[in-house]
C-alpha atoms as a PDB file:
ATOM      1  CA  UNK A   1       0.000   0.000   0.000  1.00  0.00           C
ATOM      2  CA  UNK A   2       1.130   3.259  -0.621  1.00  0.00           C
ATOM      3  CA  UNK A   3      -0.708   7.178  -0.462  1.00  0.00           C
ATOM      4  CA  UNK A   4      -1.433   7.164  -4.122  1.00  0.00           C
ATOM      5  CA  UNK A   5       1.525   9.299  -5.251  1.00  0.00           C
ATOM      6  CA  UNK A   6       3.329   8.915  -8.020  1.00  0.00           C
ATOM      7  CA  UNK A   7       6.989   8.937  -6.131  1.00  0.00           C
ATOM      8  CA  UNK A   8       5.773   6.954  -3.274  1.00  0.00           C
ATOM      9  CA  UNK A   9       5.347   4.514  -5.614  1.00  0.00           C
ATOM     10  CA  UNK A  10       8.366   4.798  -7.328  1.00  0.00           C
ATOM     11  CA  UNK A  11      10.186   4.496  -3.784  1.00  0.00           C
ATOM     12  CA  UNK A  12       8.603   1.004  -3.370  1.00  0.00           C
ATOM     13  CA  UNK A  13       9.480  -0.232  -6.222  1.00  0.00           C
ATOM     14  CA  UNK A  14      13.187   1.286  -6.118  1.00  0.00           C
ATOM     15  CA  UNK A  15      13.136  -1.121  -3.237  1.00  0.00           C
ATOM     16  CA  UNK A  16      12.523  -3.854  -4.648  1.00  0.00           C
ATOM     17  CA  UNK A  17      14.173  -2.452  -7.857  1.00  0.00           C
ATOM     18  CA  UNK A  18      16.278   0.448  -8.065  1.00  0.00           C
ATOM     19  CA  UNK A  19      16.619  -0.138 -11.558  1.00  0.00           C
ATOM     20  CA  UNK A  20      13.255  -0.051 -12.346  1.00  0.00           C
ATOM     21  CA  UNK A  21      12.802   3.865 -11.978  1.00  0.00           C
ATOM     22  CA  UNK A  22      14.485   5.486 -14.340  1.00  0.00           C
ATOM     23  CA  UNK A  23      16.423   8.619 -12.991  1.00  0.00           C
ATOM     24  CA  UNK A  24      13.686  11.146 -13.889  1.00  0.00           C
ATOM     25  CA  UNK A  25      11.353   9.024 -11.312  1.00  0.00           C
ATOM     26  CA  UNK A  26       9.308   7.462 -14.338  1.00  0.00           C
ATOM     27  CA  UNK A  27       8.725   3.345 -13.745  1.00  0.00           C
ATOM     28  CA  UNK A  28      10.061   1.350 -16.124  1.00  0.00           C
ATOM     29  CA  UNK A  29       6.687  -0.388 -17.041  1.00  0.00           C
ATOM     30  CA  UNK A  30       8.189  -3.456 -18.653  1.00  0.00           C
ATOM     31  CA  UNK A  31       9.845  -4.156 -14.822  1.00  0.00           C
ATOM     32  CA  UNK A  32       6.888  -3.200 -13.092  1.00  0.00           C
ATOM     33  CA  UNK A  33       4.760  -6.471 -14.156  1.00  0.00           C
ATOM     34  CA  UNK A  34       7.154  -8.762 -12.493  1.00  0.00           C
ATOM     35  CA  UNK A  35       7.617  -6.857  -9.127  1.00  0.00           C
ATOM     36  CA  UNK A  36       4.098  -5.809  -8.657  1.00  0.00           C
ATOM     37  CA  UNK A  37       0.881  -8.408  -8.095  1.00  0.00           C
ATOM     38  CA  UNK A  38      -2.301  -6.180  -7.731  1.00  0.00           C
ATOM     39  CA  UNK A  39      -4.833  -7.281  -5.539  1.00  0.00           C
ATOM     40  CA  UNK A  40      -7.969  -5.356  -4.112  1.00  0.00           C
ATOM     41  CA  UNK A  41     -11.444  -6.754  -3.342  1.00  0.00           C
ATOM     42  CA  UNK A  42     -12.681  -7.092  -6.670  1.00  0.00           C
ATOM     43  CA  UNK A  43      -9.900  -8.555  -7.802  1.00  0.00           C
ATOM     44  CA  UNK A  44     -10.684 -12.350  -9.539  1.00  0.00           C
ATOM     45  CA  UNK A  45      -8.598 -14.043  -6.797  1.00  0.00           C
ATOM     46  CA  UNK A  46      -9.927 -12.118  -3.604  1.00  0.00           C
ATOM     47  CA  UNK A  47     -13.840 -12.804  -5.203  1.00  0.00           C
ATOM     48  CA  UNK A  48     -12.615 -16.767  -5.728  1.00  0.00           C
ATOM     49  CA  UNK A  49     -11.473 -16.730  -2.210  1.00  0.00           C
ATOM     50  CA  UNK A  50     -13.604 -14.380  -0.004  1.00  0.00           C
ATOM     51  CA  UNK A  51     -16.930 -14.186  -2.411  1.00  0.00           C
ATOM     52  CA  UNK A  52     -19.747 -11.974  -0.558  1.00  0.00           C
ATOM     53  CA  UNK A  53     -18.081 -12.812   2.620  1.00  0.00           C
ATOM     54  CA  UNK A  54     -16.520  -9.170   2.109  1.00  0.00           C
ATOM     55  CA  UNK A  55     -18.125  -6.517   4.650  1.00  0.00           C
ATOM     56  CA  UNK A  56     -18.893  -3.322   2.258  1.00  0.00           C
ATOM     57  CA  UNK A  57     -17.260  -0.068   4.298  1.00  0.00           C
ATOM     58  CA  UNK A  58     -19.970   2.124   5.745  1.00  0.00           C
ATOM     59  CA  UNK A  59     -18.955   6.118   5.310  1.00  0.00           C
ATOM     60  CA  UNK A  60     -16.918   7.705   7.757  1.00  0.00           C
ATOM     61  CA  UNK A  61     -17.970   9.614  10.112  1.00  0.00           C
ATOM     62  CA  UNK A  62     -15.710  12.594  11.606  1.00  0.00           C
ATOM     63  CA  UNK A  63     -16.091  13.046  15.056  1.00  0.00           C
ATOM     64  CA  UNK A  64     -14.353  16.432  16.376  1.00  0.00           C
ATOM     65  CA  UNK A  65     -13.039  16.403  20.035  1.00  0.00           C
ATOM     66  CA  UNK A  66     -11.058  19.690  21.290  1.00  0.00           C
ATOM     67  CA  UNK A  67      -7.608  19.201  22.224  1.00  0.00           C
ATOM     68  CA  UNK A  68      -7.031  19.381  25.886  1.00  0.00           C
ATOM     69  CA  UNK A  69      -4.785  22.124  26.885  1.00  0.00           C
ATOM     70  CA  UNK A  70      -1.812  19.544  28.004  1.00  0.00           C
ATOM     71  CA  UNK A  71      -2.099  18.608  23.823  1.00  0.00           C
ATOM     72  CA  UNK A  72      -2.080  22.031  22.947  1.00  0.00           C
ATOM     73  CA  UNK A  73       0.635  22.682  24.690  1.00  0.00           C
ATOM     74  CA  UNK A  74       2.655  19.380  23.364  1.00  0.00           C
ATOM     75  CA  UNK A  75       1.477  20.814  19.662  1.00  0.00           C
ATOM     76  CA  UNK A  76       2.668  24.385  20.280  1.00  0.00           C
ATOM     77  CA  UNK A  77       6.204  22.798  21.417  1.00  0.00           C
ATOM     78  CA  UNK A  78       6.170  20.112  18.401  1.00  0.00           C
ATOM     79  CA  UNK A  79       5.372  23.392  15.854  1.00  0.00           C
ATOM     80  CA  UNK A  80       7.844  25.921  17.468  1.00  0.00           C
ATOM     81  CA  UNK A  81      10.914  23.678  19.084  1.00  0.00           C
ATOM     82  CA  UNK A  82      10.795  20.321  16.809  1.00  0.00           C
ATOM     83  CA  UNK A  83       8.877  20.605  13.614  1.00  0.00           C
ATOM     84  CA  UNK A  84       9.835  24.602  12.682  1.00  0.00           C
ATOM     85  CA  UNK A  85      12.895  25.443  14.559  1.00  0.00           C
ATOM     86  CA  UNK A  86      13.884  28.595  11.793  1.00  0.00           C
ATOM     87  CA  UNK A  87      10.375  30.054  12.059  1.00  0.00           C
ATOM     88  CA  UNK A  88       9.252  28.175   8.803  1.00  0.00           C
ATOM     89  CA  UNK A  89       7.965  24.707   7.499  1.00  0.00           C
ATOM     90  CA  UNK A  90      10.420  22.631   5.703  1.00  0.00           C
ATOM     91  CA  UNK A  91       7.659  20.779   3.697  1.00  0.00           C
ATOM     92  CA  UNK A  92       6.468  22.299   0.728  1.00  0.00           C
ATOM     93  CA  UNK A  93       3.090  21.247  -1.038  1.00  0.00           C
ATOM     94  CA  UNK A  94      -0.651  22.384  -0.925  1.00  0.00           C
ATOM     95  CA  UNK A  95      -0.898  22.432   3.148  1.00  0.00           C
ATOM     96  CA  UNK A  96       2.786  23.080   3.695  1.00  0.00           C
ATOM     97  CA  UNK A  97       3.035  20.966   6.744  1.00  0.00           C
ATOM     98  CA  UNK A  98       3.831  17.419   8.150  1.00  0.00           C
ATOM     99  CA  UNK A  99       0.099  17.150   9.995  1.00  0.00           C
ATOM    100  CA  UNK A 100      -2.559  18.370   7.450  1.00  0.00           C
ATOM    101  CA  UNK A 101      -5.077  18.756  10.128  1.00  0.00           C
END
């Protein structure tokens, strides 16, 4: 399993592979069908083996709860001592930060 980005994939396979990405980060595809079996539930072989025994996900359901001042405080020091000691994130991307919450 992987996040669904392009270089975390890459990075797995390098693993198994490091010749199999190509130095701009591009899989070599022709490598990539003997390293890689894909199986999710509706896959032949999960349906052969599980059949309708497979529980269908119900939505998720967010439930909010206020951080207690003792987490607050642990966040504050995580932000300002650990995670941003120059005063700025060193993660780029849309949210800019290592917790997007």
């Amino acid at each position: 399993p992987h996040n669904g980005k392009k270089e975390s994939f890459a990075e797995l396979i390098r693993l198994l592979e490091p010749t199999a990405v190509l130095p701009g980060g591009d899989i070599d595809k022709t490598m990539l069908d003997r390293l890689v079996v894909r199986r999710h539930r509706y896959s032949d072989d999960v349906r052969r083996e599980v059949g309708a025994d497979w529980a269908e996900r119900e939505e998720p359901r967010a439930i909010h709860v206020p951080a207690s001042p003792k987490e607050n405080e642990l966040a504050r020091e995580l932000d300002e001592v650990w995670l941003h000691p120059t005063g700025f994130s060193p993660y780029s991307g849309e949210r800019n930060a290592l917790f997007p919450w």
